[in-house]
PDB file of N, CA and C in Angstrom:
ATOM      1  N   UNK A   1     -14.649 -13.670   8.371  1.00  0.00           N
ATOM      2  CA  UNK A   1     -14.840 -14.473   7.182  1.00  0.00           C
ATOM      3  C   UNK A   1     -14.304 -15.894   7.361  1.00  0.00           C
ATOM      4  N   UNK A   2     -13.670 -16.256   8.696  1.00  0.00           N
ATOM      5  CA  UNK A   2     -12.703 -17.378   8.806  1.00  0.00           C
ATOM      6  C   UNK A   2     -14.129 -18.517   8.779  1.00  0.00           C
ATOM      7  N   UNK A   3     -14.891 -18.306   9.331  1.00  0.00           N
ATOM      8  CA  UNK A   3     -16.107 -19.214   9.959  1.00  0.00           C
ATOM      9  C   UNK A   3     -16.878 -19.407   8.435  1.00  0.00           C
ATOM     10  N   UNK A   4     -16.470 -18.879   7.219  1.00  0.00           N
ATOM     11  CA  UNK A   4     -17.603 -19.515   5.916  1.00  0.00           C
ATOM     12  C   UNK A   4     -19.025 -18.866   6.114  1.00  0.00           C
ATOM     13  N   UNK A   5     -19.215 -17.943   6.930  1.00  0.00           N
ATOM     14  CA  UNK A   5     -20.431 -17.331   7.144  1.00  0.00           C
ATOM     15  C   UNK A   5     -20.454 -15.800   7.572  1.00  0.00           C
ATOM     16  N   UNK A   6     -21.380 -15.023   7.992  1.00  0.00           N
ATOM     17  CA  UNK A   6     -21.423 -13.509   8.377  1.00  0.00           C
ATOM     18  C   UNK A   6     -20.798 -12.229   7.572  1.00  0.00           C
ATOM     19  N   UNK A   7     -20.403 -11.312   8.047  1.00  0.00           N
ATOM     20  CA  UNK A   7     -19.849 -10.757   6.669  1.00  0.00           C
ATOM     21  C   UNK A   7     -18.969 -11.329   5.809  1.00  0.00           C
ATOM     22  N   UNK A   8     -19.753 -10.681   4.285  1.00  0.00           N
ATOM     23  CA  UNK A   8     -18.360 -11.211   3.092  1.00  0.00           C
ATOM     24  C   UNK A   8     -17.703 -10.323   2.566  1.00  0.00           C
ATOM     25  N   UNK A   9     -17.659  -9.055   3.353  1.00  0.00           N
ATOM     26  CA  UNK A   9     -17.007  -8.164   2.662  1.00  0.00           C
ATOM     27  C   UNK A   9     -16.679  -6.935   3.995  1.00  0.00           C
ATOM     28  N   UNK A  10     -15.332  -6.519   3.112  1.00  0.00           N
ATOM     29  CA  UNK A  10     -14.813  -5.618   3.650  1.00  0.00           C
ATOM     30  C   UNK A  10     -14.291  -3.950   3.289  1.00  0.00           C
ATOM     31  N   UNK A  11     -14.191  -3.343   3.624  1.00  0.00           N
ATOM     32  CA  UNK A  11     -13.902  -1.913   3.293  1.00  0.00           C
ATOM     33  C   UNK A  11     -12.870  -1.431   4.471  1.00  0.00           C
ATOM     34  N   UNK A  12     -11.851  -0.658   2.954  1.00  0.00           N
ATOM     35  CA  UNK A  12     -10.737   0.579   3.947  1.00  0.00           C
ATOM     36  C   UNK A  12     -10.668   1.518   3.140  1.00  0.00           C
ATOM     37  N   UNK A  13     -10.990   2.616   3.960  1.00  0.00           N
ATOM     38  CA  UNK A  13     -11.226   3.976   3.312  1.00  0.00           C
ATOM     39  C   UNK A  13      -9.635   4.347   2.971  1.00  0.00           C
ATOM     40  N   UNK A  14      -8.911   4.484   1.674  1.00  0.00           N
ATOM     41  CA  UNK A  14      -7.833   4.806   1.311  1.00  0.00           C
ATOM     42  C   UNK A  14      -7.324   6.557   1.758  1.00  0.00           C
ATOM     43  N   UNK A  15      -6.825   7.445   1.794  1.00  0.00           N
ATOM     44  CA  UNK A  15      -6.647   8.619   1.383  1.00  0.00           C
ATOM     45  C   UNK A  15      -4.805   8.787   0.747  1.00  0.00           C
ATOM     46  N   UNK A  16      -5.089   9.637  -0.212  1.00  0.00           N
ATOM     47  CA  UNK A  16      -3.794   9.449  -0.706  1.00  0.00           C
ATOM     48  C   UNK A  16      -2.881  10.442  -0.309  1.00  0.00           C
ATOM     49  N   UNK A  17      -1.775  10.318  -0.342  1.00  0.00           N
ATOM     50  CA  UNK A  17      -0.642  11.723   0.351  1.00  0.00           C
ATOM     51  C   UNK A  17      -0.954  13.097  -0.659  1.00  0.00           C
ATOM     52  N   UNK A  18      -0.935  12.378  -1.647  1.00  0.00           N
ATOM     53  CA  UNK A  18      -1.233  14.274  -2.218  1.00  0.00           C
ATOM     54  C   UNK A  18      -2.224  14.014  -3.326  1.00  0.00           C
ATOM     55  N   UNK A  19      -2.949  15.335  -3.696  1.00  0.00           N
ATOM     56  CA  UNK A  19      -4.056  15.139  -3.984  1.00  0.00           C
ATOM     57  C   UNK A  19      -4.086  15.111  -5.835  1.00  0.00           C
ATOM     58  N   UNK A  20      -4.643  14.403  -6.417  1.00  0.00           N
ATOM     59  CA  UNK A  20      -4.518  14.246  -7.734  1.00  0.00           C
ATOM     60  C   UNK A  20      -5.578  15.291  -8.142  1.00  0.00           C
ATOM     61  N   UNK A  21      -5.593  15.671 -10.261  1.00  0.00           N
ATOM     62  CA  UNK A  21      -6.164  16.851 -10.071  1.00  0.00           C
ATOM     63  C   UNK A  21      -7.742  16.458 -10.954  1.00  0.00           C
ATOM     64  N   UNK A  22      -7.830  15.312 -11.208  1.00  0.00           N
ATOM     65  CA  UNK A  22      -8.644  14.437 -11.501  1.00  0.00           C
ATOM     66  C   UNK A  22      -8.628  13.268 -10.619  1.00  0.00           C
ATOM     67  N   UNK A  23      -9.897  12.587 -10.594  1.00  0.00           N
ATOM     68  CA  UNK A  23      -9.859  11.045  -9.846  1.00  0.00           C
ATOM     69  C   UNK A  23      -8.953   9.974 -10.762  1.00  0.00           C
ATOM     70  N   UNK A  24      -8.090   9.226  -9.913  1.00  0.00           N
ATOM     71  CA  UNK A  24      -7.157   8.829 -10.988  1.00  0.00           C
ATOM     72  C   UNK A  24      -7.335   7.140 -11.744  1.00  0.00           C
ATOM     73  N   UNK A  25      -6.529   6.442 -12.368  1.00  0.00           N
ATOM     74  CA  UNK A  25      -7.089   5.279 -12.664  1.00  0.00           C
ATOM     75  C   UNK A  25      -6.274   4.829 -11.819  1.00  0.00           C
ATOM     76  N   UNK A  26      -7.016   3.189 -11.118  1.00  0.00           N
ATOM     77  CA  UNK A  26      -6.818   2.624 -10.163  1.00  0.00           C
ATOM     78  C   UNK A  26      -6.546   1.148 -10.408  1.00  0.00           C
ATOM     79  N   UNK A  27      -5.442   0.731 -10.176  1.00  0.00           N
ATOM     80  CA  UNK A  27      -5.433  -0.644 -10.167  1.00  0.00           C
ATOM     81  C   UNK A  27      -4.684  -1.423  -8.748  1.00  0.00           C
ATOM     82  N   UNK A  28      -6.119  -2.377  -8.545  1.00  0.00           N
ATOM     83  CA  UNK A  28      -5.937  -3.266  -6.921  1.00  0.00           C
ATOM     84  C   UNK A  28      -5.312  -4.577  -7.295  1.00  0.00           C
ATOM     85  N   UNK A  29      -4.925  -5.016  -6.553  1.00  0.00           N
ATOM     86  CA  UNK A  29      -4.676  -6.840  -6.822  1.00  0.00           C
ATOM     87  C   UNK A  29      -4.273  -7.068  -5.094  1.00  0.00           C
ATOM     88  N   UNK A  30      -4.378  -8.627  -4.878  1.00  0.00           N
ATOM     89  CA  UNK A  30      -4.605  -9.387  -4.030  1.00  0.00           C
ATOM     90  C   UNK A  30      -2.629  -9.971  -3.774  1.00  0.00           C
ATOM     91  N   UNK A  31      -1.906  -9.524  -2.852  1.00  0.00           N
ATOM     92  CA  UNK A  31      -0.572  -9.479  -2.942  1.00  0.00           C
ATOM     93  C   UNK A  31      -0.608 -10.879  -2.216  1.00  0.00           C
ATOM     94  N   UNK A  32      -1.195 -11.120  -1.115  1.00  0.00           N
ATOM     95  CA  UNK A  32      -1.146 -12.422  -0.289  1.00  0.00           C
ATOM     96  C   UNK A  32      -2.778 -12.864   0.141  1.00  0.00           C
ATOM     97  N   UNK A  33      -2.907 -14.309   0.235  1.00  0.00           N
ATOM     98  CA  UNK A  33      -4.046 -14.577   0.468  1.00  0.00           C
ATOM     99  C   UNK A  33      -3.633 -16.083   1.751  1.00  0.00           C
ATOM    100  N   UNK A  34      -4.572 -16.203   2.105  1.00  0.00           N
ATOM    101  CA  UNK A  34      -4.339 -17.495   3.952  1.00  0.00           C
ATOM    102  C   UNK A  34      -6.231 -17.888   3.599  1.00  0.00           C
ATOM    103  N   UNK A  35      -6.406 -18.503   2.826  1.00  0.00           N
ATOM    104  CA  UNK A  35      -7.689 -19.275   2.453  1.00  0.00           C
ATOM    105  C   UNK A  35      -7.977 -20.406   3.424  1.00  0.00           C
ATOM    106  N   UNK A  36      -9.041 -20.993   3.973  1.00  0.00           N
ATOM    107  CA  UNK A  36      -9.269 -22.433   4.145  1.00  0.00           C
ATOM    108  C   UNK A  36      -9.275 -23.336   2.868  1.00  0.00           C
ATOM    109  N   UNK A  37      -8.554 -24.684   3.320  1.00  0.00           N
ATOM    110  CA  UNK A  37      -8.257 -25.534   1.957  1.00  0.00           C
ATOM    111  C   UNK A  37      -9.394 -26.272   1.970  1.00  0.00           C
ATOM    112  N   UNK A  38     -11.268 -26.205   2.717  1.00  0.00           N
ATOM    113  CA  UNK A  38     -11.930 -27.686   2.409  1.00  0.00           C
ATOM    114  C   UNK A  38     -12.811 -26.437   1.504  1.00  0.00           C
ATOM    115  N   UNK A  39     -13.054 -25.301   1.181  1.00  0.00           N
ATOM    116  CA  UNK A  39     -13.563 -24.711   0.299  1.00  0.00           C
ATOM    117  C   UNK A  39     -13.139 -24.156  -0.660  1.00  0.00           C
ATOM    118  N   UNK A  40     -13.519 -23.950  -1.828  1.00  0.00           N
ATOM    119  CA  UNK A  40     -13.094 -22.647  -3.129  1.00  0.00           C
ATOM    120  C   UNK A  40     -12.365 -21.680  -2.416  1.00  0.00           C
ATOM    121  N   UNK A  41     -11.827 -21.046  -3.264  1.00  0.00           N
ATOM    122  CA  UNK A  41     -11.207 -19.951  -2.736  1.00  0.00           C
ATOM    123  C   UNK A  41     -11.858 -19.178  -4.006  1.00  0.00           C
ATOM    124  N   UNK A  42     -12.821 -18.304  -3.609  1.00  0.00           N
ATOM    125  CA  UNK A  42     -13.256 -16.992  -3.893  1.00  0.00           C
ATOM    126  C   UNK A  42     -13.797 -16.023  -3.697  1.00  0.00           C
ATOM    127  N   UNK A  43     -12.627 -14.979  -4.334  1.00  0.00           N
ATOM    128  CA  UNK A  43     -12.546 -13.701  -3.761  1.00  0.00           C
ATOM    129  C   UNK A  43     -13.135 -12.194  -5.155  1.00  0.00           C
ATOM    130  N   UNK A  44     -12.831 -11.214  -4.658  1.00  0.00           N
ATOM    131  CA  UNK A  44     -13.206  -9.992  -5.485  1.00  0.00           C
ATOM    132  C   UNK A  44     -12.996  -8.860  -5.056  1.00  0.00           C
ATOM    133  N   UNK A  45     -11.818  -8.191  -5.822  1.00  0.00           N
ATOM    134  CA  UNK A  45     -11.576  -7.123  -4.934  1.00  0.00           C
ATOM    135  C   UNK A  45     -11.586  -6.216  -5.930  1.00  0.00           C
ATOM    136  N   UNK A  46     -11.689  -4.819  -5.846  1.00  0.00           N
ATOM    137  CA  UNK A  46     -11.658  -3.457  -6.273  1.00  0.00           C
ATOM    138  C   UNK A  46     -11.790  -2.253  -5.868  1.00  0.00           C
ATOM    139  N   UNK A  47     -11.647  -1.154  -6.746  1.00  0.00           N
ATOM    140  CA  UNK A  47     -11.681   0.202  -6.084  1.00  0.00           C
ATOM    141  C   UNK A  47     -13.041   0.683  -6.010  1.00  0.00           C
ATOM    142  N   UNK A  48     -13.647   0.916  -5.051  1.00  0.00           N
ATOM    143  CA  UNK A  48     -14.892   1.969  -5.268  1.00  0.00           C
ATOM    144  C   UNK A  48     -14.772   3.248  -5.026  1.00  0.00           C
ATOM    145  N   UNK A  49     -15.704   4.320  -5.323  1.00  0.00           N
ATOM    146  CA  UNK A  49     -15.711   5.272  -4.718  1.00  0.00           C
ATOM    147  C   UNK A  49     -14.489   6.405  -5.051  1.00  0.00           C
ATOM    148  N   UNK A  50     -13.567   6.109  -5.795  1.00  0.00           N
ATOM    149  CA  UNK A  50     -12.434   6.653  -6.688  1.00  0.00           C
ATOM    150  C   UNK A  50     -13.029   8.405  -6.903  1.00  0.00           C
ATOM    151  N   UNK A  51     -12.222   9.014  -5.929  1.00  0.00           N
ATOM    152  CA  UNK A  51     -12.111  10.614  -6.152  1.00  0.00           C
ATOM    153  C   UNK A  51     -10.724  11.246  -6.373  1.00  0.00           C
ATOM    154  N   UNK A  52     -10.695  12.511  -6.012  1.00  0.00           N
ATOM    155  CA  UNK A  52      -9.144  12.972  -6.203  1.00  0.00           C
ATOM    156  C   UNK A  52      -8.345  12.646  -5.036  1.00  0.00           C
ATOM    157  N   UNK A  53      -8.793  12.847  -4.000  1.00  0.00           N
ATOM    158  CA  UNK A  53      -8.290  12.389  -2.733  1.00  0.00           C
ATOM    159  C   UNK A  53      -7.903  11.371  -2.031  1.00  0.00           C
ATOM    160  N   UNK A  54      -8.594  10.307  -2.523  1.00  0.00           N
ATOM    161  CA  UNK A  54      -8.854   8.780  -1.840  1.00  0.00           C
ATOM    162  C   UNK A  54      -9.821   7.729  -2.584  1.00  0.00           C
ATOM    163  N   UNK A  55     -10.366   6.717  -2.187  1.00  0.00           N
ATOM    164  CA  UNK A  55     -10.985   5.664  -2.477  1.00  0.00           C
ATOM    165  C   UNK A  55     -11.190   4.973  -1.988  1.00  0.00           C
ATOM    166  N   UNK A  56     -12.516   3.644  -1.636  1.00  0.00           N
ATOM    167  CA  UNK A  56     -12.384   3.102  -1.076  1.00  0.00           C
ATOM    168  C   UNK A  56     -12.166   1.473  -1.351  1.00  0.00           C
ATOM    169  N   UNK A  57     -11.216   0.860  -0.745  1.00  0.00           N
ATOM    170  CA  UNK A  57     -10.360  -0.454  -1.263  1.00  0.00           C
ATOM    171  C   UNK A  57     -11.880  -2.186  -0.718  1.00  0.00           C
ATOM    172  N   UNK A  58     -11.749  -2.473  -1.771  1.00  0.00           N
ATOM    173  CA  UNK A  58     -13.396  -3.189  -1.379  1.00  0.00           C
ATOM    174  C   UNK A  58     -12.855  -4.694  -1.808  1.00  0.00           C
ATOM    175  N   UNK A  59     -12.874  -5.662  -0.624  1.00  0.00           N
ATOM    176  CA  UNK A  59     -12.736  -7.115  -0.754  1.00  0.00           C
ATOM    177  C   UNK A  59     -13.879  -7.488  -0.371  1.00  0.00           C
ATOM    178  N   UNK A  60     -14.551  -8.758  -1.442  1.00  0.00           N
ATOM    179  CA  UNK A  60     -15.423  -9.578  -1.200  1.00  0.00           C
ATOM    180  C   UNK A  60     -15.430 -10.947  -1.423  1.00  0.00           C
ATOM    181  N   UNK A  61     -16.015 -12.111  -0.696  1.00  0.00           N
ATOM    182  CA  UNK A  61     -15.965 -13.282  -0.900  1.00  0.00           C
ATOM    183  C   UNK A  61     -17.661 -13.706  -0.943  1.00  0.00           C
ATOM    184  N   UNK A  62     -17.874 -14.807  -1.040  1.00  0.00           N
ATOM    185  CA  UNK A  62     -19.403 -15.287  -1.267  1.00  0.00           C
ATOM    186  C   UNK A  62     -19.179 -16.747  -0.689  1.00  0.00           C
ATOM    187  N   UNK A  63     -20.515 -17.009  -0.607  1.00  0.00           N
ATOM    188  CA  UNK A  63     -20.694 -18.510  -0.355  1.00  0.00           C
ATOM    189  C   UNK A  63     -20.165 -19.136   1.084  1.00  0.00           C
ATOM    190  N   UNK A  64     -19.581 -20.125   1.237  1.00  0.00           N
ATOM    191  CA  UNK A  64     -18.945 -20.705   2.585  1.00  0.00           C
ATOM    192  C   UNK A  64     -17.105 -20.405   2.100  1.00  0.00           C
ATOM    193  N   UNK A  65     -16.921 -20.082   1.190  1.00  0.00           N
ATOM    194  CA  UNK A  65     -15.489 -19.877   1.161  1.00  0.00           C
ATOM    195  C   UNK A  65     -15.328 -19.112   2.679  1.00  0.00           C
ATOM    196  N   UNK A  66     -13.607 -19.608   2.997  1.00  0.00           N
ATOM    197  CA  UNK A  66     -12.849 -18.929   4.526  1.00  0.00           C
ATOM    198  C   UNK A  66     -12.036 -18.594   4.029  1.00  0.00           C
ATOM    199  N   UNK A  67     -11.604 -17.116   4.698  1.00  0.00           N
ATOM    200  CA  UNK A  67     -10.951 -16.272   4.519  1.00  0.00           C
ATOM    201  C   UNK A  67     -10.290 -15.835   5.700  1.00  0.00           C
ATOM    202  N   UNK A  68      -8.986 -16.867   5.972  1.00  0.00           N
ATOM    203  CA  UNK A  68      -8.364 -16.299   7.458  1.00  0.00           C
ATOM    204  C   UNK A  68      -7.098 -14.460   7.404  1.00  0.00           C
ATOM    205  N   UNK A  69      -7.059 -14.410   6.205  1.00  0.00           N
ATOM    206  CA  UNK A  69      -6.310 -13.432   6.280  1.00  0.00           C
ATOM    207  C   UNK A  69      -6.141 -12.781   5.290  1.00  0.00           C
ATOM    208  N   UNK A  70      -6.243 -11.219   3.954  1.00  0.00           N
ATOM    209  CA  UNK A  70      -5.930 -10.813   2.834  1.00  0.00           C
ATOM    210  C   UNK A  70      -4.991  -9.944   3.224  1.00  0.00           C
ATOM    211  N   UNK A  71      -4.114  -9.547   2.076  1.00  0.00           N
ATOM    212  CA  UNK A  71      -3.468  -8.077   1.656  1.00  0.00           C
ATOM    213  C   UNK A  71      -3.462  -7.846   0.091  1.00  0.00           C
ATOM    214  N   UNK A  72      -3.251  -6.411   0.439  1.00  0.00           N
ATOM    215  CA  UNK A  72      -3.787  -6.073  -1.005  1.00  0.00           C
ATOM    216  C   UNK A  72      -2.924  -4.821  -1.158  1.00  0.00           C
ATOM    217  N   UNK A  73      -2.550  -4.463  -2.476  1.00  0.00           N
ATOM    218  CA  UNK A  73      -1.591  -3.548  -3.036  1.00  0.00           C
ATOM    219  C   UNK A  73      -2.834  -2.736  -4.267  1.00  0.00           C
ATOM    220  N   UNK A  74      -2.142  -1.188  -4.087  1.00  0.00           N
ATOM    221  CA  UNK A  74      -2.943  -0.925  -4.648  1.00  0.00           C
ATOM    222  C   UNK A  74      -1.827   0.195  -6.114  1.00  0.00           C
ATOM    223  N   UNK A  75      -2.359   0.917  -7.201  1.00  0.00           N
ATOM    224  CA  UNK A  75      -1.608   1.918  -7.497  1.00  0.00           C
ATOM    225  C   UNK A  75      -2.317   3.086  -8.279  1.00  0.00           C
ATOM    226  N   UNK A  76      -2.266   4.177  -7.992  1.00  0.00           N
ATOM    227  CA  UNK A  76      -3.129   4.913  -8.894  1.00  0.00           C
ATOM    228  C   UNK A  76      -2.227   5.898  -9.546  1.00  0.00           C
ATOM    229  N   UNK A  77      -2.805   6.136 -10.897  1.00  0.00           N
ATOM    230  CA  UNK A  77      -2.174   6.594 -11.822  1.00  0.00           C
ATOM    231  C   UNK A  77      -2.431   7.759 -12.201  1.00  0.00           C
ATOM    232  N   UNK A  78      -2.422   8.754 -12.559  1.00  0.00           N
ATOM    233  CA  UNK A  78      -2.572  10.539 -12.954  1.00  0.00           C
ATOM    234  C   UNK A  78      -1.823  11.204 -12.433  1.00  0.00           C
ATOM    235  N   UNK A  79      -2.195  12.324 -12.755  1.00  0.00           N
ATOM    236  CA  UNK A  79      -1.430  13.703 -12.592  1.00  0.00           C
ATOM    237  C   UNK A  79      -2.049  14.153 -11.500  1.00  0.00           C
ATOM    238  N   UNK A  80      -0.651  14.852  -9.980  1.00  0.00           N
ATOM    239  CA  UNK A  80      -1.405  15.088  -8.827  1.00  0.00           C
ATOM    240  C   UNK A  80      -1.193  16.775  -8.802  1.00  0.00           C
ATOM    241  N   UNK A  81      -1.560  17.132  -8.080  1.00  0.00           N
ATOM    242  CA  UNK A  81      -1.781  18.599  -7.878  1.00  0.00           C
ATOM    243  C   UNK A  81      -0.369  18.934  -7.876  1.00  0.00           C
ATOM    244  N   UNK A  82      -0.018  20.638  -8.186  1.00  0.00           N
ATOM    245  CA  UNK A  82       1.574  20.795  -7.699  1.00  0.00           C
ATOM    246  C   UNK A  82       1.586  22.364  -7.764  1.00  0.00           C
ATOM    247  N   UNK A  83       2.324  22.683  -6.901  1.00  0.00           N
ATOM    248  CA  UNK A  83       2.705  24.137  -6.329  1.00  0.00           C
ATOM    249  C   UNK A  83       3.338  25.133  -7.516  1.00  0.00           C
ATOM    250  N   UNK A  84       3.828  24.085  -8.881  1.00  0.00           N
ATOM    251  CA  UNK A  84       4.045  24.579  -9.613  1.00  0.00           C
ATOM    252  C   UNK A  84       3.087  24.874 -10.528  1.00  0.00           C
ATOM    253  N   UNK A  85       1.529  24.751 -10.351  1.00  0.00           N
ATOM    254  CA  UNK A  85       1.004  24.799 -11.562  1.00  0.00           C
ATOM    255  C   UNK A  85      -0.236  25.583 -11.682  1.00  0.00           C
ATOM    256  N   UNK A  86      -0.371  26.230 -12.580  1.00  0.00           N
ATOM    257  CA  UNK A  86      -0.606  27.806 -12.253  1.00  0.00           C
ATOM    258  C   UNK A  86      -1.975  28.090 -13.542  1.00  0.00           C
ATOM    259  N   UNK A  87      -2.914  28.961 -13.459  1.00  0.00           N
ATOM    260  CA  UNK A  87      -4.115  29.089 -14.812  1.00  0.00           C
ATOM    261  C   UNK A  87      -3.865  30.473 -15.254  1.00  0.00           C
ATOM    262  N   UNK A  88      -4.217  30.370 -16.510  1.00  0.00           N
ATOM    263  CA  UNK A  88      -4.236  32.052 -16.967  1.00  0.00           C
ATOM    264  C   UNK A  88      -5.346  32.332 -17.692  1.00  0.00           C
ATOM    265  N   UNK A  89      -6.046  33.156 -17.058  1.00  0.00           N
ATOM    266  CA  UNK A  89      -7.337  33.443 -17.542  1.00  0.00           C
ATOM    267  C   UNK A  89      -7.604  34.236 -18.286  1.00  0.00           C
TER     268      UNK A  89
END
């Protein structure tokens, strides 16, 4: 993305340590950004793909904006599976 051209987007397949018992709610944000200064800086990031297990973490830019470097923090919220928890039918 450094060059203002070719791909504008990126993907990392998340998986989470333990497994939630619904897909959970997800909130991303952009912790550090290393932009080129002769263009905009814009970006777009979010969760796709949000299951019980994982998700996938999705940055995009457009146009000639440069993008020499992102990080990104993520947190998801629900109730995860547990050894304690049991159905009665």
């Amino acid at each position: 993305m450094w060059t203002g051209n070719g791909p504008r987007e990126r993907r990392h397949a998340i998986v989470f340590d333990d497994q939630f018992r619904e897909p959970p709610s997800m909130m991303v944000s952009i912790s550090m950004w290393d932009m080129g200064p002769d263009t905009p800086a814009r970006g777009d990031i979010m969760a796709e793909n949000v299951t019980k297990r994982g998700f996938d973490l999705v940055f995009r830019t457009w146009s000639d904006t440069r993008v020499a470097r992102i990080r990104a923090d993520w947190t998801a919220i629900g109730a995860v599976v547990s050894d304690d928890d049991w159905d009665v039918e």
